[in-house]
PDB file of N, CA and C in Angstrom:
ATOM      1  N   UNK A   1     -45.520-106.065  -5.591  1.00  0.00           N
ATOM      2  CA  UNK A   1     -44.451-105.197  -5.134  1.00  0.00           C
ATOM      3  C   UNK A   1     -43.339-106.050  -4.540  1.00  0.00           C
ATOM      4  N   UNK A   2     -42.179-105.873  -4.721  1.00  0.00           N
ATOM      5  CA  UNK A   2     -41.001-106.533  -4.146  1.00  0.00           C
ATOM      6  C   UNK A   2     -40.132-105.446  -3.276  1.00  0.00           C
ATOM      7  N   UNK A   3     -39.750-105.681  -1.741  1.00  0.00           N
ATOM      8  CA  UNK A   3     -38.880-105.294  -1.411  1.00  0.00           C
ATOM      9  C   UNK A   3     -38.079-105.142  -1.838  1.00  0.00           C
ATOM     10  N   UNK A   4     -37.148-103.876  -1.718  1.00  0.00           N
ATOM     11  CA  UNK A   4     -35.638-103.417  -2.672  1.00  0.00           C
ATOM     12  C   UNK A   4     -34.172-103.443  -1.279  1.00  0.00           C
ATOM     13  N   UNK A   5     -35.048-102.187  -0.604  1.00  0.00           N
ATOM     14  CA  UNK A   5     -33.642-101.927   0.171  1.00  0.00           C
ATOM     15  C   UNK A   5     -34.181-101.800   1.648  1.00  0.00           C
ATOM     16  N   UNK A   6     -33.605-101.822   2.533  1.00  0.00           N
ATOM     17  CA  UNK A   6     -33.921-101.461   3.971  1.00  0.00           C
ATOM     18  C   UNK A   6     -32.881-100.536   3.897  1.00  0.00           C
ATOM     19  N   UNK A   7     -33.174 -99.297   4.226  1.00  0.00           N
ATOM     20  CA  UNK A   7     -31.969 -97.702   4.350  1.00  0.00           C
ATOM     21  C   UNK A   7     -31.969 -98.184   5.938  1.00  0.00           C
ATOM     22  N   UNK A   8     -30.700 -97.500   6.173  1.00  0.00           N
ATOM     23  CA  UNK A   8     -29.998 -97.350   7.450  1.00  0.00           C
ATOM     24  C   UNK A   8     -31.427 -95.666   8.368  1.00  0.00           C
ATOM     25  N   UNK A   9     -31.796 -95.190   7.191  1.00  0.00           N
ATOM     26  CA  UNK A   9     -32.269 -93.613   7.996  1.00  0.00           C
ATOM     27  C   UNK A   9     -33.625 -93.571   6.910  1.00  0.00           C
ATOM     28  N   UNK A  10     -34.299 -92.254   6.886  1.00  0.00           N
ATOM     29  CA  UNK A  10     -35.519 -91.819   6.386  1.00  0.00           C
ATOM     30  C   UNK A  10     -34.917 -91.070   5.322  1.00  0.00           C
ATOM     31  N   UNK A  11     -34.113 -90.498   5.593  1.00  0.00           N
ATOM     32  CA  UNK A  11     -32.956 -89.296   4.620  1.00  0.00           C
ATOM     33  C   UNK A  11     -32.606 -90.256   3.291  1.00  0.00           C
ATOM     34  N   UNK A  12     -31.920 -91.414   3.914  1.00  0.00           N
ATOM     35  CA  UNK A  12     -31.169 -92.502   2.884  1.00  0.00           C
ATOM     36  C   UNK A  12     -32.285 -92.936   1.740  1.00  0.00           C
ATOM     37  N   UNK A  13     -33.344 -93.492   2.774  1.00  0.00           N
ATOM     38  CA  UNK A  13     -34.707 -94.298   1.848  1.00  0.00           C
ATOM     39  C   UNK A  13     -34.874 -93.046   1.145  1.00  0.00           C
ATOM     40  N   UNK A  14     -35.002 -91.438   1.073  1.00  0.00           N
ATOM     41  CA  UNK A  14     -35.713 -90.534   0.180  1.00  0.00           C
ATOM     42  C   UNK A  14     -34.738 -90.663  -0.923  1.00  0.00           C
ATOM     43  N   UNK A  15     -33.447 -90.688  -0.506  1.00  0.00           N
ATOM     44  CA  UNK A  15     -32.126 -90.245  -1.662  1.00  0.00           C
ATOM     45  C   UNK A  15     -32.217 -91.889  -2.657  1.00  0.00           C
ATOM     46  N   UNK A  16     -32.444 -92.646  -2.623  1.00  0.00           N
ATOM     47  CA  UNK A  16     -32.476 -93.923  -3.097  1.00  0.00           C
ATOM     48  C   UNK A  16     -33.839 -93.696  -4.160  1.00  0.00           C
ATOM     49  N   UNK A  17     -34.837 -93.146  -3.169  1.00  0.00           N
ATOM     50  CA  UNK A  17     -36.382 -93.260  -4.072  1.00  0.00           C
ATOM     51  C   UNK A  17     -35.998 -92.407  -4.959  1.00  0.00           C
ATOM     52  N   UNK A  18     -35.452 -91.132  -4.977  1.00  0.00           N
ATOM     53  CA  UNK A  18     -35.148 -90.536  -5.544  1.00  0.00           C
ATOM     54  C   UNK A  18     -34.232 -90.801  -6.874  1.00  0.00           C
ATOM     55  N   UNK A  19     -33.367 -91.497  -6.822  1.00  0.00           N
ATOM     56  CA  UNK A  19     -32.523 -92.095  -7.961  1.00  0.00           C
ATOM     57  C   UNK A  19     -33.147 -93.339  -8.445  1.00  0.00           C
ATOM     58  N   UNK A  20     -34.214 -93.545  -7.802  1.00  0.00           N
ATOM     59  CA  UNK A  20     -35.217 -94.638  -8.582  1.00  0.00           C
ATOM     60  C   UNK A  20     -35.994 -93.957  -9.750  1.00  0.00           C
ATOM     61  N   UNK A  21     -36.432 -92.994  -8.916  1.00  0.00           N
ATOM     62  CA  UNK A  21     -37.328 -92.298  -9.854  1.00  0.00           C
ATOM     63  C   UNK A  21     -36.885 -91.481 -11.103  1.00  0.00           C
ATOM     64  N   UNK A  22     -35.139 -90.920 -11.244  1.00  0.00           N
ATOM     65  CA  UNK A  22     -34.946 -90.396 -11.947  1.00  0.00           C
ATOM     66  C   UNK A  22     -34.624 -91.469 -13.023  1.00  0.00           C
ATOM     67  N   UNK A  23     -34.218 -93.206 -12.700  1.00  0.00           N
ATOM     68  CA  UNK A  23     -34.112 -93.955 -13.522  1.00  0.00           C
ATOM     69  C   UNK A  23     -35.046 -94.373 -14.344  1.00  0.00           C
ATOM     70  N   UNK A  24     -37.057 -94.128 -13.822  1.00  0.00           N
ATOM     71  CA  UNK A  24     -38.196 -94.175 -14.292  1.00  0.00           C
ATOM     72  C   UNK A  24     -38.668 -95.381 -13.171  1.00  0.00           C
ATOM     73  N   UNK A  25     -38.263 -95.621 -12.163  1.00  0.00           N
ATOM     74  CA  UNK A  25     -38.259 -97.109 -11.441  1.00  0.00           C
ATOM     75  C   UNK A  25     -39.389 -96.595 -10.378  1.00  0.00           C
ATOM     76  N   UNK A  26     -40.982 -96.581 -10.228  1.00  0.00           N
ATOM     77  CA  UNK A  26     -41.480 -96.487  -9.713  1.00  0.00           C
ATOM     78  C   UNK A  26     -41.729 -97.392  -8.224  1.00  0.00           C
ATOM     79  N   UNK A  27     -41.263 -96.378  -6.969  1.00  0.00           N
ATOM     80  CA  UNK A  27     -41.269 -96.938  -5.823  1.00  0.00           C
ATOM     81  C   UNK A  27     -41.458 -96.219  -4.907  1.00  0.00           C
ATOM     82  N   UNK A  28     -41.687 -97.108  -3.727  1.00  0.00           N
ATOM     83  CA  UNK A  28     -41.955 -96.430  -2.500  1.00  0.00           C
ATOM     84  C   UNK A  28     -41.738 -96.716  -1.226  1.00  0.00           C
ATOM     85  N   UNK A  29     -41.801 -95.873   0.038  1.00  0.00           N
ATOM     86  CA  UNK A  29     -41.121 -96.181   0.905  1.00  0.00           C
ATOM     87  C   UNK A  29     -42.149 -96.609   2.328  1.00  0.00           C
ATOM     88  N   UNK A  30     -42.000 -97.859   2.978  1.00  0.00           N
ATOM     89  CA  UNK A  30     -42.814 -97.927   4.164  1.00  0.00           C
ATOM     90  C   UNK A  30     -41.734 -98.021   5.539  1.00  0.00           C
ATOM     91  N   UNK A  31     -42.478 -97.823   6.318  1.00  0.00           N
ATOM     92  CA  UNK A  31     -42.014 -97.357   8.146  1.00  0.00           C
ATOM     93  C   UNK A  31     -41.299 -95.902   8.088  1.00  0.00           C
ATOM     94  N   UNK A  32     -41.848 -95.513   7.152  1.00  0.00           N
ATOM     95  CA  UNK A  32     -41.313 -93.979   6.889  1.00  0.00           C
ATOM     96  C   UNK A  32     -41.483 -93.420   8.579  1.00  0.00           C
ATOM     97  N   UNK A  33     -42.553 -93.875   9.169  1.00  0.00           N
ATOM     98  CA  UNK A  33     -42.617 -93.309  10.701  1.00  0.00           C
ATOM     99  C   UNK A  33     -42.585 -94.070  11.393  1.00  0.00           C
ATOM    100  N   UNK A  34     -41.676 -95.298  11.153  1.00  0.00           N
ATOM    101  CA  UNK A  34     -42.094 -96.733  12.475  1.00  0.00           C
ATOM    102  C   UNK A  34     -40.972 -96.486  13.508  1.00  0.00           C
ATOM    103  N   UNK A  35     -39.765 -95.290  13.367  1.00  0.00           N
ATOM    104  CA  UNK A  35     -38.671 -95.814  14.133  1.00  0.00           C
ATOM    105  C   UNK A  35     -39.003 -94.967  15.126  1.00  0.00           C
ATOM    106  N   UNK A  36     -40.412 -94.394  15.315  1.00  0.00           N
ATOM    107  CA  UNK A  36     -40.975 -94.310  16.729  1.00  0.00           C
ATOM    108  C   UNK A  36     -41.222 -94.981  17.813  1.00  0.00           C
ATOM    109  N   UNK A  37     -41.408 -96.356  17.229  1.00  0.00           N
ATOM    110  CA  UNK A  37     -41.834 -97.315  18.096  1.00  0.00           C
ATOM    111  C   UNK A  37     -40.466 -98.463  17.894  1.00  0.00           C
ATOM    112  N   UNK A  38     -39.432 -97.792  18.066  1.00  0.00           N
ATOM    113  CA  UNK A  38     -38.329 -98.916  17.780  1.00  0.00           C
ATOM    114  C   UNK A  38     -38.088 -99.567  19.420  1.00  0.00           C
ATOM    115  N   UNK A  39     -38.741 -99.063  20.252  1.00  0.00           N
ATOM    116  CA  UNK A  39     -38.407 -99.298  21.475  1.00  0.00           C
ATOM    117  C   UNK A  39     -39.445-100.837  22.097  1.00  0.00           C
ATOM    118  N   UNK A  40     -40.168-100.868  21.427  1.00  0.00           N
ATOM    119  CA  UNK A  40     -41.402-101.940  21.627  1.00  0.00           C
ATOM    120  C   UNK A  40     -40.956-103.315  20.544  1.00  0.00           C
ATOM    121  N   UNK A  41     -39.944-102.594  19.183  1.00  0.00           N
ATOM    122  CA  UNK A  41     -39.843-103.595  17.872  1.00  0.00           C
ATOM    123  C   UNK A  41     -38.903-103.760  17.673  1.00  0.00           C
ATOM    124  N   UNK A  42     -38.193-105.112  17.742  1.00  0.00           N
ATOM    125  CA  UNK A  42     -36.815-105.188  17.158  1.00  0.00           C
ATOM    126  C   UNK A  42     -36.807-103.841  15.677  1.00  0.00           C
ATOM    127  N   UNK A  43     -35.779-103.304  15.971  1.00  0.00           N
ATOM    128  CA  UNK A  43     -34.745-102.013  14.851  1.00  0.00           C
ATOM    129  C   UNK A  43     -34.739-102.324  13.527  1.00  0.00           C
ATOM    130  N   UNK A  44     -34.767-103.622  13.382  1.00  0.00           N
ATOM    131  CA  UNK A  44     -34.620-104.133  12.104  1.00  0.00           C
ATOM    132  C   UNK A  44     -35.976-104.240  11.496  1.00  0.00           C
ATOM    133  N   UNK A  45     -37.155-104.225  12.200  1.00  0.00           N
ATOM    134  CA  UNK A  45     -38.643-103.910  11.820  1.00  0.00           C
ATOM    135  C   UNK A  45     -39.214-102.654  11.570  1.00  0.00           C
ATOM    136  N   UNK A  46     -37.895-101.815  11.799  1.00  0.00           N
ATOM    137  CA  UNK A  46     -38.554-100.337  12.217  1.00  0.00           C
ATOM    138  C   UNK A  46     -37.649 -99.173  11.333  1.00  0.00           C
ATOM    139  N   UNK A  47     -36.554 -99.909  10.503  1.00  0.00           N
ATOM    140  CA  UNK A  47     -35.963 -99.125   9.180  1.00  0.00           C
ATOM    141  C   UNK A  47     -36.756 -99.091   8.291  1.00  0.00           C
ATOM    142  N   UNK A  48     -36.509 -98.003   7.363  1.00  0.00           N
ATOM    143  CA  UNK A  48     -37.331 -97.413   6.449  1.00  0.00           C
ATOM    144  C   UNK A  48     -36.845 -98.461   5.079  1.00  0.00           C
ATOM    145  N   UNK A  49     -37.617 -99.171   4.328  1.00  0.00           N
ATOM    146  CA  UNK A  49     -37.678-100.020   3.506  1.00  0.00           C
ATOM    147  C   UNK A  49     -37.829 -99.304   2.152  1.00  0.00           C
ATOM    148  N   UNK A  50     -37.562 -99.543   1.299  1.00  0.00           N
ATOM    149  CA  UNK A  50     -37.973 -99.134  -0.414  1.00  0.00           C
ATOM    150  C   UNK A  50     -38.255-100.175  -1.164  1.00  0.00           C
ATOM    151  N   UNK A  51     -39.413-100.062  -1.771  1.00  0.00           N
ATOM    152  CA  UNK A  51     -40.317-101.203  -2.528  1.00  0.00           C
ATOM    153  C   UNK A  51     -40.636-100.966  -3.928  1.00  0.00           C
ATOM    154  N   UNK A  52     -40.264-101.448  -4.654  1.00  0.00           N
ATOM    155  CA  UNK A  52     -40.767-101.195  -6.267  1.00  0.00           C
ATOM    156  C   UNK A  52     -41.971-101.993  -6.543  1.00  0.00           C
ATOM    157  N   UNK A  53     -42.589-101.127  -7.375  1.00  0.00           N
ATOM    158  CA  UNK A  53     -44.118-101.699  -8.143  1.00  0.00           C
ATOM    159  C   UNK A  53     -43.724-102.833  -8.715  1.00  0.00           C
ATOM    160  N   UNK A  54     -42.961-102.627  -9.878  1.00  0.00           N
ATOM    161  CA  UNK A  54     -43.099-103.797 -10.756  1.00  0.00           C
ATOM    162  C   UNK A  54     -42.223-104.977 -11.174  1.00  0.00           C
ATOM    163  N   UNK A  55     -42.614-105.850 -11.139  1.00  0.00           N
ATOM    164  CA  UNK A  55     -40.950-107.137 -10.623  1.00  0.00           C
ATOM    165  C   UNK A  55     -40.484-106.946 -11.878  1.00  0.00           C
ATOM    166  N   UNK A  56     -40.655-106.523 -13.172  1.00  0.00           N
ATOM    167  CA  UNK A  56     -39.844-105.840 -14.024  1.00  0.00           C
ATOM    168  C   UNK A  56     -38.771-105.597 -13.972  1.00  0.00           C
ATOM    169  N   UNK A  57     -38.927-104.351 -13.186  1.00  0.00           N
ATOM    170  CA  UNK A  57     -37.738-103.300 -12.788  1.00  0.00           C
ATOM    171  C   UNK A  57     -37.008-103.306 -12.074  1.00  0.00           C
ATOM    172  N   UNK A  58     -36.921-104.941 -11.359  1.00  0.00           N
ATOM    173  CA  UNK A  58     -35.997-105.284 -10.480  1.00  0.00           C
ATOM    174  C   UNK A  58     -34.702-105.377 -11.201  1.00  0.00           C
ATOM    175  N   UNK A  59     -34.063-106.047 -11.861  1.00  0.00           N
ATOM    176  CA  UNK A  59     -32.624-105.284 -12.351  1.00  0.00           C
ATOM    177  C   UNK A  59     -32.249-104.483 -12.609  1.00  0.00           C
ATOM    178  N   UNK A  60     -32.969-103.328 -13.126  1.00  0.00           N
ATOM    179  CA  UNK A  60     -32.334-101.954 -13.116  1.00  0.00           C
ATOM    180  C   UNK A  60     -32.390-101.238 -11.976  1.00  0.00           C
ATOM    181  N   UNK A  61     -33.679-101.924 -11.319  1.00  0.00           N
ATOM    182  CA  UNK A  61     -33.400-101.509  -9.353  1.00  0.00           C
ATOM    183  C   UNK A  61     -32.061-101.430  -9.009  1.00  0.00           C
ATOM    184  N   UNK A  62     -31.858-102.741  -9.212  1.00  0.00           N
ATOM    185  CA  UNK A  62     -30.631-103.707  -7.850  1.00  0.00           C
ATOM    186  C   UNK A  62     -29.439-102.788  -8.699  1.00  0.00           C
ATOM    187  N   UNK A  63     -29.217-102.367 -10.135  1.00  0.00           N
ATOM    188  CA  UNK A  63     -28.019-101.385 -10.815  1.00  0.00           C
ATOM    189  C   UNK A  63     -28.372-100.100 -10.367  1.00  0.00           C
ATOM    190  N   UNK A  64     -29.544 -99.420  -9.771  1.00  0.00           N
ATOM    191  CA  UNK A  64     -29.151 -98.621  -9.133  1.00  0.00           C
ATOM    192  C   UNK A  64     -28.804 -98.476  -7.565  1.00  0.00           C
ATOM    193  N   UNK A  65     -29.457 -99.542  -6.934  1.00  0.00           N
ATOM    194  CA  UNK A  65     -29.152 -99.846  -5.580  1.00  0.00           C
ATOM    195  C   UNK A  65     -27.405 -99.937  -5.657  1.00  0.00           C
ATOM    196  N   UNK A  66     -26.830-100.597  -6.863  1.00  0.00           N
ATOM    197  CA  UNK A  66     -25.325-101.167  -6.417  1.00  0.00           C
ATOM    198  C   UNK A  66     -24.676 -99.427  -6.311  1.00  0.00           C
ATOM    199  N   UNK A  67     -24.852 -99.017  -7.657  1.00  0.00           N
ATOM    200  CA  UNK A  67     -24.436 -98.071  -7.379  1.00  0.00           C
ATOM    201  C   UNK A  67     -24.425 -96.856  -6.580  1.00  0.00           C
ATOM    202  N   UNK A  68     -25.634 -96.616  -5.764  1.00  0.00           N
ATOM    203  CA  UNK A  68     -26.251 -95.963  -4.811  1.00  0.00           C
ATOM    204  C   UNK A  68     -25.151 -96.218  -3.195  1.00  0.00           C
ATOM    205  N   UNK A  69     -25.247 -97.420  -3.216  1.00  0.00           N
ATOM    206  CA  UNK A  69     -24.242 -97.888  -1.999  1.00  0.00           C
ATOM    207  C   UNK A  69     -22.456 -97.870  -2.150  1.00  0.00           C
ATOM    208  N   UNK A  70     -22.487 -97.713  -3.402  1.00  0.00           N
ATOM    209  CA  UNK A  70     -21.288 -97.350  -3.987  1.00  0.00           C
ATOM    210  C   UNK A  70     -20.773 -95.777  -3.842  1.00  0.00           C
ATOM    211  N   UNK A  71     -21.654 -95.121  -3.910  1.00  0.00           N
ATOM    212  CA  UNK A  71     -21.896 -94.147  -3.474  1.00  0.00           C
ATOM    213  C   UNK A  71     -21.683 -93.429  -1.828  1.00  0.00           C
ATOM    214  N   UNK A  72     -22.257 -94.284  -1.208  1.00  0.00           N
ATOM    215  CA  UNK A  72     -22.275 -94.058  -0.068  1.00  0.00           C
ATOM    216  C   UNK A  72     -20.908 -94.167   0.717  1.00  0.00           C
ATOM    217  N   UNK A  73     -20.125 -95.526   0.288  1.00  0.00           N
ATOM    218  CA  UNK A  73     -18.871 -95.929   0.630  1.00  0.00           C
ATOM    219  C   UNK A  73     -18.115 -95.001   0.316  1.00  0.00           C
ATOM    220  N   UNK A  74     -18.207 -94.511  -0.539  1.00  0.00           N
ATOM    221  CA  UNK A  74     -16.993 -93.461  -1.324  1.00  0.00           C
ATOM    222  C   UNK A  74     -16.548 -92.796  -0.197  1.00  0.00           C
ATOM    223  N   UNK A  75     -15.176 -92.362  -0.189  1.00  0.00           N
ATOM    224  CA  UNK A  75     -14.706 -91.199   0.762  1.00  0.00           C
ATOM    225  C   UNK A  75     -15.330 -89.564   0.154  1.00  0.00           C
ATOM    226  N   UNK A  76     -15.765 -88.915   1.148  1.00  0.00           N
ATOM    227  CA  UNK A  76     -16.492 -87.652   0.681  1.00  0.00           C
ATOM    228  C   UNK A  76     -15.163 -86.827   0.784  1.00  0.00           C
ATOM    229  N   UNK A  77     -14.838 -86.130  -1.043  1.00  0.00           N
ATOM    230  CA  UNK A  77     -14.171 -85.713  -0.918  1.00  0.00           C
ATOM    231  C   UNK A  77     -14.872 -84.356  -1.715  1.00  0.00           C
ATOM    232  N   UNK A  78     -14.116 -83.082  -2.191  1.00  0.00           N
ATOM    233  CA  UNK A  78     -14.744 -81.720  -2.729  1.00  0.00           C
ATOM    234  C   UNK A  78     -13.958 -81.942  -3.950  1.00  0.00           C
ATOM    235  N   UNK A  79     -15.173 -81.070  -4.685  1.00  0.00           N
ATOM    236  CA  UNK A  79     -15.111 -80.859  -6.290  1.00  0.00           C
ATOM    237  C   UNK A  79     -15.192 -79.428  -6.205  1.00  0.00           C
ATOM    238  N   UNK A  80     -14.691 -78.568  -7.338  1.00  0.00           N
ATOM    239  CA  UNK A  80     -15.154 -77.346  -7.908  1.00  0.00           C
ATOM    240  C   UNK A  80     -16.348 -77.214  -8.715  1.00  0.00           C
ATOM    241  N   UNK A  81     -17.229 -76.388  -8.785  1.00  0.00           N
ATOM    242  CA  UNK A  81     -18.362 -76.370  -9.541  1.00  0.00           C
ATOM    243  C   UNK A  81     -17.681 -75.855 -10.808  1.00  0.00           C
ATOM    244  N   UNK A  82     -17.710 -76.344 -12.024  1.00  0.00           N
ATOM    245  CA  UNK A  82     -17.666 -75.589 -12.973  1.00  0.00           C
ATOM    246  C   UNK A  82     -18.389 -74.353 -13.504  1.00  0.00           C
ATOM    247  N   UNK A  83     -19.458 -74.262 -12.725  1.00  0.00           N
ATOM    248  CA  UNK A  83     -20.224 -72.517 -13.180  1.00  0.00           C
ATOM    249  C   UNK A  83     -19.683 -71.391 -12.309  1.00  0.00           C
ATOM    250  N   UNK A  84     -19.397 -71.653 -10.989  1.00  0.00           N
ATOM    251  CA  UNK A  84     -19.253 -70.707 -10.159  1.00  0.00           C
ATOM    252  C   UNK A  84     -17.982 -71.068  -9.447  1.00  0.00           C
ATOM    253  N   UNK A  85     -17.275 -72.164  -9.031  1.00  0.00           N
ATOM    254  CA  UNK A  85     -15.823 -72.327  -8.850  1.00  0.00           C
ATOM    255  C   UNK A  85     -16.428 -72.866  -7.104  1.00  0.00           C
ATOM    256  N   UNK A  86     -17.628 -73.178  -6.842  1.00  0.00           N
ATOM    257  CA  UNK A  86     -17.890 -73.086  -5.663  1.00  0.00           C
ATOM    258  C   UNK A  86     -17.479 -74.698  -5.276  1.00  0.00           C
ATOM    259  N   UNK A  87     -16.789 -75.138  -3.947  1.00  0.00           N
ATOM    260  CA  UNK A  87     -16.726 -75.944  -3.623  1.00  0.00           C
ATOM    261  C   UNK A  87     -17.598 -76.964  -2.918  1.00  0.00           C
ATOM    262  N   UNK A  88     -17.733 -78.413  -3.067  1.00  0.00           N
ATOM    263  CA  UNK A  88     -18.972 -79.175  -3.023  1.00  0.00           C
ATOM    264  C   UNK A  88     -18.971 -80.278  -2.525  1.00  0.00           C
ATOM    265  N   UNK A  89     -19.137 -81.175  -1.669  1.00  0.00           N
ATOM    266  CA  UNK A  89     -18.508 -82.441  -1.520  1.00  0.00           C
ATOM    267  C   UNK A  89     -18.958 -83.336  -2.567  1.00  0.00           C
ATOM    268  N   UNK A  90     -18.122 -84.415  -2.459  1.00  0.00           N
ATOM    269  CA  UNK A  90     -18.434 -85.307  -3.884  1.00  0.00           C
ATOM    270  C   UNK A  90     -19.737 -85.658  -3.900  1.00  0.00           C
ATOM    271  N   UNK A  91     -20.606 -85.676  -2.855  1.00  0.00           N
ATOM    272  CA  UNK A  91     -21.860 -86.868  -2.660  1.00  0.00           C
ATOM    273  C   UNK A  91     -23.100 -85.831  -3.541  1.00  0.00           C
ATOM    274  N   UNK A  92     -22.782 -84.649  -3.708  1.00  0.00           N
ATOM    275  CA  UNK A  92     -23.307 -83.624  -4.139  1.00  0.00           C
ATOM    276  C   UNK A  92     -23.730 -83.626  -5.398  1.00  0.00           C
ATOM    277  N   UNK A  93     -24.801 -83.922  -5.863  1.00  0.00           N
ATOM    278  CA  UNK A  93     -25.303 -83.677  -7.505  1.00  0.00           C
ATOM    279  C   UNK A  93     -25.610 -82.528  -7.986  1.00  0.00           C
ATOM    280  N   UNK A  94     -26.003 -81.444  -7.350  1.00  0.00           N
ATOM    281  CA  UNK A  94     -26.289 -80.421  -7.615  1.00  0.00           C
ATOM    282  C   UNK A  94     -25.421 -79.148  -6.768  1.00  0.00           C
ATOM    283  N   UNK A  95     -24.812 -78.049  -7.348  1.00  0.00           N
ATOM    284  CA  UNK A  95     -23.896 -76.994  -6.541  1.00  0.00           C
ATOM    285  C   UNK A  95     -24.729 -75.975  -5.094  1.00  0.00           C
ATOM    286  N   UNK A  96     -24.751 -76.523  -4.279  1.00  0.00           N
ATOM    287  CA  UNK A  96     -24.938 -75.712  -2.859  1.00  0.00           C
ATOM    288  C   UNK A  96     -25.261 -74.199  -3.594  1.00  0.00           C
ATOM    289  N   UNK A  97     -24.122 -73.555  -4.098  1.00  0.00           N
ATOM    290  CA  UNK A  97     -24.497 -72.131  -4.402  1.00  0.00           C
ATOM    291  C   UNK A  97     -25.047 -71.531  -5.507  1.00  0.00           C
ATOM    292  N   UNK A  98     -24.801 -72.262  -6.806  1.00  0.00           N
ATOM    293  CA  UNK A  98     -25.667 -71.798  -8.331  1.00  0.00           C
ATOM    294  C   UNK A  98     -26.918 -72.715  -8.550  1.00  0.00           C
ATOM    295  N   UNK A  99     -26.759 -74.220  -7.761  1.00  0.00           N
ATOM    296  CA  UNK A  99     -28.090 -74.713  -8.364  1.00  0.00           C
ATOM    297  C   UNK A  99     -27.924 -75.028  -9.712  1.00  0.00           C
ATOM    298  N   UNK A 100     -26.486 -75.090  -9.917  1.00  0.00           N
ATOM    299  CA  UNK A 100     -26.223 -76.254 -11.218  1.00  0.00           C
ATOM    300  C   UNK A 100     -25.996 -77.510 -11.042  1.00  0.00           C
ATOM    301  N   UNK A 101     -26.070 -78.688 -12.392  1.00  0.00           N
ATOM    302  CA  UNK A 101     -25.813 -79.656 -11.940  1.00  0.00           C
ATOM    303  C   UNK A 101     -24.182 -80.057 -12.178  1.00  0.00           C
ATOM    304  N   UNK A 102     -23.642 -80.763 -11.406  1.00  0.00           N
ATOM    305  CA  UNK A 102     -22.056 -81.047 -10.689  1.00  0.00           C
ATOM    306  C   UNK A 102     -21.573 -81.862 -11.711  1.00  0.00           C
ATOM    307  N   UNK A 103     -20.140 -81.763 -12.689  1.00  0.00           N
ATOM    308  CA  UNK A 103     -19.956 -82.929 -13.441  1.00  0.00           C
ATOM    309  C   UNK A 103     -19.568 -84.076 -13.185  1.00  0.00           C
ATOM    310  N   UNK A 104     -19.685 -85.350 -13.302  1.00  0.00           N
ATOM    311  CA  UNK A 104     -19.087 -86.167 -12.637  1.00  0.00           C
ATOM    312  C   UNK A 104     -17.683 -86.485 -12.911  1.00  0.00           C
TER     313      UNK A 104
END
């Protein structure tokens, strides 16, 4: 297993595993509960990490990691849904109100 990413939050590490997994990039996340004890551990021991199985899939990792953080930087701005006209912020893949997916 190779370390991938250290997320800033628990939220971040799920949304990352998550676009791992839709790429087929089998991974997973540890200190999912360590930033309980951030008070005893330097902070930087106690972010939620994402780890891939197979050293394979480390370049198509790190192309979705780039773009993932690319992501993040972006200014959050709103889109219209094309099914329902409903408004969405950009970071949004799927529409808040129909549960369609958002075009890019």
């Amino acid at each position: 297993m190779i370390r991938l990413y250290q997320a800033e939050n628990l939220p971040q590490a799920h949304l990352l595993l998550d676009k791992l997994a839709t790429a087929g990039i089998e991974a997973h996340i540890f200190n999912a509960n360590a930033q309980g004890i951030a008070g005893e551990t330097p902070v930087t021991e106690t972010l939620p990490e994402v780890w891939i199985e197979q050293e394979s899939d480390e370049p198509a990792a790190r192309a979705v990691v780039d773009a993932f953080e690319q992501q993040l930087r972006a200014p959050v701005t709103e889109r219209a849904c094309s099914h329902c006209d409903a408004m969405n912020p950009s970071t949004f893949e799927i529409c808040w109100q129909c549960g369609k997916p958002l075009a890019n």
